[in-house]
Protein backbone atom coordinates (compact mmCIF):
# COMPACT_ATOMS: atom_id res chain seq x y z
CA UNK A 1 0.44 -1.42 9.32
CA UNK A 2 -2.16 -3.12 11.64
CA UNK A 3 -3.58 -6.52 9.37
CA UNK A 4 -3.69 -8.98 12.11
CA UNK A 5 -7.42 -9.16 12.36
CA UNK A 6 -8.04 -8.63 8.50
CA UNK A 7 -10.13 -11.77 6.85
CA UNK A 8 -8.17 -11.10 3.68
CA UNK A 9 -4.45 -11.94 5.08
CA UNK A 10 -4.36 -15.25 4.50
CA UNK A 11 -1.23 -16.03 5.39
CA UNK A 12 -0.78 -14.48 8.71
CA UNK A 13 -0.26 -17.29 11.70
CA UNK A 14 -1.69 -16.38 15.06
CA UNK A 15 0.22 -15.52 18.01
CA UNK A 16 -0.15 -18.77 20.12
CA UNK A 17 0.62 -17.60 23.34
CA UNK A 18 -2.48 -17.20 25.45
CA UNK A 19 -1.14 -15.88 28.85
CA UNK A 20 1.78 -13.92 29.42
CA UNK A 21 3.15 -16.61 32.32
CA UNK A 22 3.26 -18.92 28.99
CA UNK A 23 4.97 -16.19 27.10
CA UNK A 24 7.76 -15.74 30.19
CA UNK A 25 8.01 -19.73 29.84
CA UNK A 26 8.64 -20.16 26.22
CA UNK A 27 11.73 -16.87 26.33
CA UNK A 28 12.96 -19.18 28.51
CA UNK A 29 12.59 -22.70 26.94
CA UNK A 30 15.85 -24.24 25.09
CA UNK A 31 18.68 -22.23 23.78
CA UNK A 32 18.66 -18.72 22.10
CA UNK A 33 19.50 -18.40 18.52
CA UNK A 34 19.58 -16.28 16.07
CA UNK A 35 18.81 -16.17 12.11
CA UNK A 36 19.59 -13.30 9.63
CA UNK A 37 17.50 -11.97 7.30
CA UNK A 38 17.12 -15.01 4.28
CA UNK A 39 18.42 -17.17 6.21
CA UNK A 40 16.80 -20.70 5.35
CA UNK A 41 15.42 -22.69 8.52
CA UNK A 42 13.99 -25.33 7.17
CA UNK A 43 13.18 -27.27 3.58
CA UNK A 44 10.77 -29.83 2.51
CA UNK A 45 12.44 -33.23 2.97
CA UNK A 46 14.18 -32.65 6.42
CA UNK A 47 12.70 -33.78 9.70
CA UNK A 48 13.39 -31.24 12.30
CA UNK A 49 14.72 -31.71 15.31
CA UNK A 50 13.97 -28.84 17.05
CA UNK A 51 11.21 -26.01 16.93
CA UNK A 52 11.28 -22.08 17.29
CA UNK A 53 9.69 -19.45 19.45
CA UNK A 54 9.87 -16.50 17.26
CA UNK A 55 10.77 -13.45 19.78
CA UNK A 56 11.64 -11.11 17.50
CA UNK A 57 11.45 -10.84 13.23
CA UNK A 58 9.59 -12.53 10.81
CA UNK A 59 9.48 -15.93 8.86
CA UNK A 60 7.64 -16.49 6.36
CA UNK A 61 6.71 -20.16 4.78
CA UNK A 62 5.87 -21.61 1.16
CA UNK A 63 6.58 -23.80 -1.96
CA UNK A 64 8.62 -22.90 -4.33
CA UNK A 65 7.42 -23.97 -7.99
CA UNK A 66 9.16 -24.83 -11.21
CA UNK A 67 9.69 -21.36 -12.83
CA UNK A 68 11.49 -20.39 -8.96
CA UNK A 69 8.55 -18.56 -7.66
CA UNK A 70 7.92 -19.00 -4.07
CA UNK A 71 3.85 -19.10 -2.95
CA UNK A 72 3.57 -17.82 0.34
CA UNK A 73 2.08 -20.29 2.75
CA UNK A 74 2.46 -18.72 6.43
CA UNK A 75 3.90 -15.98 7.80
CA UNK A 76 5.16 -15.87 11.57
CA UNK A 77 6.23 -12.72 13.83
CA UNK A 78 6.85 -12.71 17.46
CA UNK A 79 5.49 -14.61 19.90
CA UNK A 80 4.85 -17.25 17.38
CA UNK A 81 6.24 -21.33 17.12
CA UNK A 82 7.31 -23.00 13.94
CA UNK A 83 7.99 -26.24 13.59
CA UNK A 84 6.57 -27.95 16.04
CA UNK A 85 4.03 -30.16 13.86
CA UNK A 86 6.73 -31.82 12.20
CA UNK A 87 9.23 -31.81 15.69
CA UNK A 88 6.54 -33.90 17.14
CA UNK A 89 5.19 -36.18 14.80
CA UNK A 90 8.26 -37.11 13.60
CA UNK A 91 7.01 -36.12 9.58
CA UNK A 92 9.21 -34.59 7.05
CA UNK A 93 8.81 -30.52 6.52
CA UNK A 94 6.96 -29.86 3.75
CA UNK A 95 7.78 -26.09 2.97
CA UNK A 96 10.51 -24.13 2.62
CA UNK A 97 10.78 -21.69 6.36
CA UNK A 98 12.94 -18.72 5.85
CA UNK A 99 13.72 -15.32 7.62
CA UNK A 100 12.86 -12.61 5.90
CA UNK A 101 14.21 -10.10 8.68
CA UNK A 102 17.17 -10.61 11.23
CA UNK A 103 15.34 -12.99 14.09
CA UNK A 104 15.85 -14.04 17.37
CA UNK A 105 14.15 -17.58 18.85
CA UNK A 106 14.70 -19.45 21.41
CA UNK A 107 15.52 -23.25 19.82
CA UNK A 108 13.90 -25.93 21.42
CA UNK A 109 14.59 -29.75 21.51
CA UNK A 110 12.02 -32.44 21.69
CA UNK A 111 12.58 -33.50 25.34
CA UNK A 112 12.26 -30.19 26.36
CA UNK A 113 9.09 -29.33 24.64
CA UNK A 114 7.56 -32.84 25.57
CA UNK A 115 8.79 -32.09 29.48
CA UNK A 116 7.27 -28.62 29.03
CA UNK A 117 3.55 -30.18 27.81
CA UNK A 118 3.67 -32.48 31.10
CA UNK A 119 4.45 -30.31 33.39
CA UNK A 120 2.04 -27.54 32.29
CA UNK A 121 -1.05 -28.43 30.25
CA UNK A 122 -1.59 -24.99 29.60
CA UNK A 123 1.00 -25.06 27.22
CA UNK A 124 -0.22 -28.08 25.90
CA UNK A 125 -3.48 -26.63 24.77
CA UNK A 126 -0.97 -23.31 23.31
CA UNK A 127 0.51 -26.03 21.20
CA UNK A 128 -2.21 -27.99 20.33
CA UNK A 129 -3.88 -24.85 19.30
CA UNK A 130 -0.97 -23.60 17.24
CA UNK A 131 -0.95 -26.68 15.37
CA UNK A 132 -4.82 -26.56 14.76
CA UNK A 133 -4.53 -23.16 13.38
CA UNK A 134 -1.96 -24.23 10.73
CA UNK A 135 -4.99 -27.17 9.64
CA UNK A 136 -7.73 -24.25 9.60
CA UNK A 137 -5.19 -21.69 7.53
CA UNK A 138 -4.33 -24.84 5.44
CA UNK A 139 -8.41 -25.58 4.82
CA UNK A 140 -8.91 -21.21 4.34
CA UNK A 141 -6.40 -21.20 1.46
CA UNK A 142 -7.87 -24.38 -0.39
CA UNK A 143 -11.06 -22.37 -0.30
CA UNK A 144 -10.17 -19.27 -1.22
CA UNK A 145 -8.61 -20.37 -4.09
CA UNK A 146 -11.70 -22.22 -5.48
CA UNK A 147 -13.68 -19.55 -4.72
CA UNK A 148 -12.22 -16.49 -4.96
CA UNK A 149 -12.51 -14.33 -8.13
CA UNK A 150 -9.56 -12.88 -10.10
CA UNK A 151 -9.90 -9.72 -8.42
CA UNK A 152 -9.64 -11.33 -4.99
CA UNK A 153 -6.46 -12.87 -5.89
CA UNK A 154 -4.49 -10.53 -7.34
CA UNK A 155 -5.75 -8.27 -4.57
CA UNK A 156 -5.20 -10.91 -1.71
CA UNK A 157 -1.76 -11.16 -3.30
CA UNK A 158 -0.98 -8.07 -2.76
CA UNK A 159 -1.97 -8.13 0.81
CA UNK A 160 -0.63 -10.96 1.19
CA UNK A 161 2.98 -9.20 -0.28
CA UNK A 162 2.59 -5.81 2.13
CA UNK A 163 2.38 -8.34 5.25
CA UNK A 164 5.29 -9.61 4.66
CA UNK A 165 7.60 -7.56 1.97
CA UNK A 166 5.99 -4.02 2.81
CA UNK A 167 7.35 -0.85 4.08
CA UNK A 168 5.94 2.02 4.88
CA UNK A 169 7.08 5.45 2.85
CA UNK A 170 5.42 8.51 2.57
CA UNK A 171 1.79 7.12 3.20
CA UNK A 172 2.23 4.24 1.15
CA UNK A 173 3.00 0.42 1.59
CA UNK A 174 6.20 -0.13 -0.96
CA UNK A 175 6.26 -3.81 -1.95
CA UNK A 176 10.23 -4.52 -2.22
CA UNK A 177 10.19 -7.37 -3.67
CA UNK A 178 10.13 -6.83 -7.44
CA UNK A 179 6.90 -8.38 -8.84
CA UNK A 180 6.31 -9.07 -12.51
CA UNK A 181 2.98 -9.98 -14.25
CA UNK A 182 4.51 -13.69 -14.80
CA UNK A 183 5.05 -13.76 -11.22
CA UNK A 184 1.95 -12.72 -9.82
CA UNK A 185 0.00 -15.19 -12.10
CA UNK A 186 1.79 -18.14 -11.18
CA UNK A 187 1.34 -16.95 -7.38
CA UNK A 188 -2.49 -16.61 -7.75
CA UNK A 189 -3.53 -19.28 -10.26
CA UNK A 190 -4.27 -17.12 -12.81
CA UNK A 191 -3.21 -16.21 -16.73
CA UNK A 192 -0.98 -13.20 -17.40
CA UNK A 193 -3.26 -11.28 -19.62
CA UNK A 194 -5.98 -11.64 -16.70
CA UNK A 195 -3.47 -10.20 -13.92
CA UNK A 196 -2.29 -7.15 -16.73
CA UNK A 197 -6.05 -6.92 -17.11
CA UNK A 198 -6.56 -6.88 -13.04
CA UNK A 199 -3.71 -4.45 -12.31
CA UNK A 200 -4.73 -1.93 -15.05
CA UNK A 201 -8.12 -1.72 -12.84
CA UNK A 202 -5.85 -1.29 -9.65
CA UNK A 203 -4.39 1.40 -11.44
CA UNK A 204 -7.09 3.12 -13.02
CA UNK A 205 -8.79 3.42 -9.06
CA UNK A 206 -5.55 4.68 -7.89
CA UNK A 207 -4.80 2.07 -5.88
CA UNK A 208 -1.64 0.71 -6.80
CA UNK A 209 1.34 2.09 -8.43
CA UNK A 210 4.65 1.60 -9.79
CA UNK A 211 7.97 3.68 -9.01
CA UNK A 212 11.38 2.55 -9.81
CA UNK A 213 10.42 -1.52 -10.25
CA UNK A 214 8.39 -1.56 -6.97
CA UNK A 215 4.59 -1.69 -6.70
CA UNK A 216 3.19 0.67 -4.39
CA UNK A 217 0.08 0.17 -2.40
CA UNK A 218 -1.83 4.04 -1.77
CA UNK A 219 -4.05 2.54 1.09
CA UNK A 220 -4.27 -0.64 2.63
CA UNK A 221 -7.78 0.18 3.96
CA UNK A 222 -8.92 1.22 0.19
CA UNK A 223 -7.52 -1.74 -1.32
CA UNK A 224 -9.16 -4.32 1.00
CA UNK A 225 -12.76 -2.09 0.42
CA UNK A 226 -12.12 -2.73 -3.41
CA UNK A 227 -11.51 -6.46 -2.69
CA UNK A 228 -14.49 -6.87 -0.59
CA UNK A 229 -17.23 -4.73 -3.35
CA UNK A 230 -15.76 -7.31 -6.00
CA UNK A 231 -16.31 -10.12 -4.47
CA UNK A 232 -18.35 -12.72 -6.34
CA UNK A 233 -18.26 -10.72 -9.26
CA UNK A 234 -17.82 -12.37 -12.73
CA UNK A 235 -14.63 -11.62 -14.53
């Protein structure tokens, strides 16, 4: 399930690393942890004191609203570094970080980070960069949802769901995380009888399915082509 270069993942953060000496450096850097799967890293309100090279597994990042329905924000996989925006500005976390599969990072203080920008200022510009992706992902979702179309969203939901819930089974992506319409439209902004309206369509051009609770994506590939033909289109 390659979506790394995909315009429509919103939510995926780029690997920062951007030689492999850097990479070697940063498996080194601090202590090794671990975190299981839903394990919670970090929550709005708490100012971190140390930051995470993601080696192995996935955390993802949102809010989580009223009705208990988390918006996806960011999603991180290996070779990736959380936390280091607020670990160095000294600025409360703002989202909610948590592992969605057993992880393994290598935990890293603010002395040793700091030491590791002065005495290298190529990994300066791999954290400066990382932290000026986060701004243009921040600025990408604020536009797409002003401009996107209802079809976008629920699509780009979806995506944005097989990125980080999917699995692969018998040629399909299997979203297992249980979805309702409620859901979805408070994820995407939009009413409930506009998302039944939106996944009826998904249905009707065989691209999504339900089995046993769990939506079921037939082709990546053909629901990104759908998203892209309806874009800009009235609904």
């Amino acid at each position: 399930m390659d979506m790394k270069v995909n315009p429509k993942i919103r939510i995926k953060v780029p690997g920062f690393i951007s030689s492999r000496q850097n990479a070697w450096f940063f498996q080194r850097l601090g202590e090794a942890v671990e975190f299981r799967a839903d394990q919670l890293i970090a929550v709005p309100g708490m100012y971190p004191r140390y930051s995470y090279f993601l080696k192995t597994g996935r955390v993802i990042a949102g809010i989580v609203n009223s009705a208990e329905n988390q918006r996806l924000m960011l999603s991180f996989e290996d070779d990736s570094l959380l936390l280091e925006q607020y670990q160095l500005t000294g600025k409360p976390c703002d989202l909610y970080y948590r592992a969605v599969t057993d992880c393994t990072a290598q935990m890293i203080s603010y002395h040793d980070i700091t030491q590791a920008m002065k005495s290298d200022f190529s990994v300066t510009l791999d954290i400066l960069n990382a932290i000026s992706d986060l701004g243009a992902m921040s600025l990408q979702q604020r536009m797409f949802e002003t401009e996107a179309d209802a079809t976008e969203k629920v699509c780009g939901q979806f995506l944005d769901f097989a990125l980080v819930f999917g699995e692969e089974e018998n040629g399909e992506i299997v979203i297992t995380e249980r979805l309702t319409q409620d859901k979805i439209g408070a994820l995407s902004g939009l009413h409930r009888v506009t998302v039944a309206r939106e996944l009826k369509k998904l249905r009707e051009h065989g691209l999504l399915r339900v089995e046993d609770g769990l939506y079921r994506i037939r082709s990546l590939n053909a629901l990104i082509e759908y998203c892209d033909s309806h874009t800009g289109e009235p609904h």
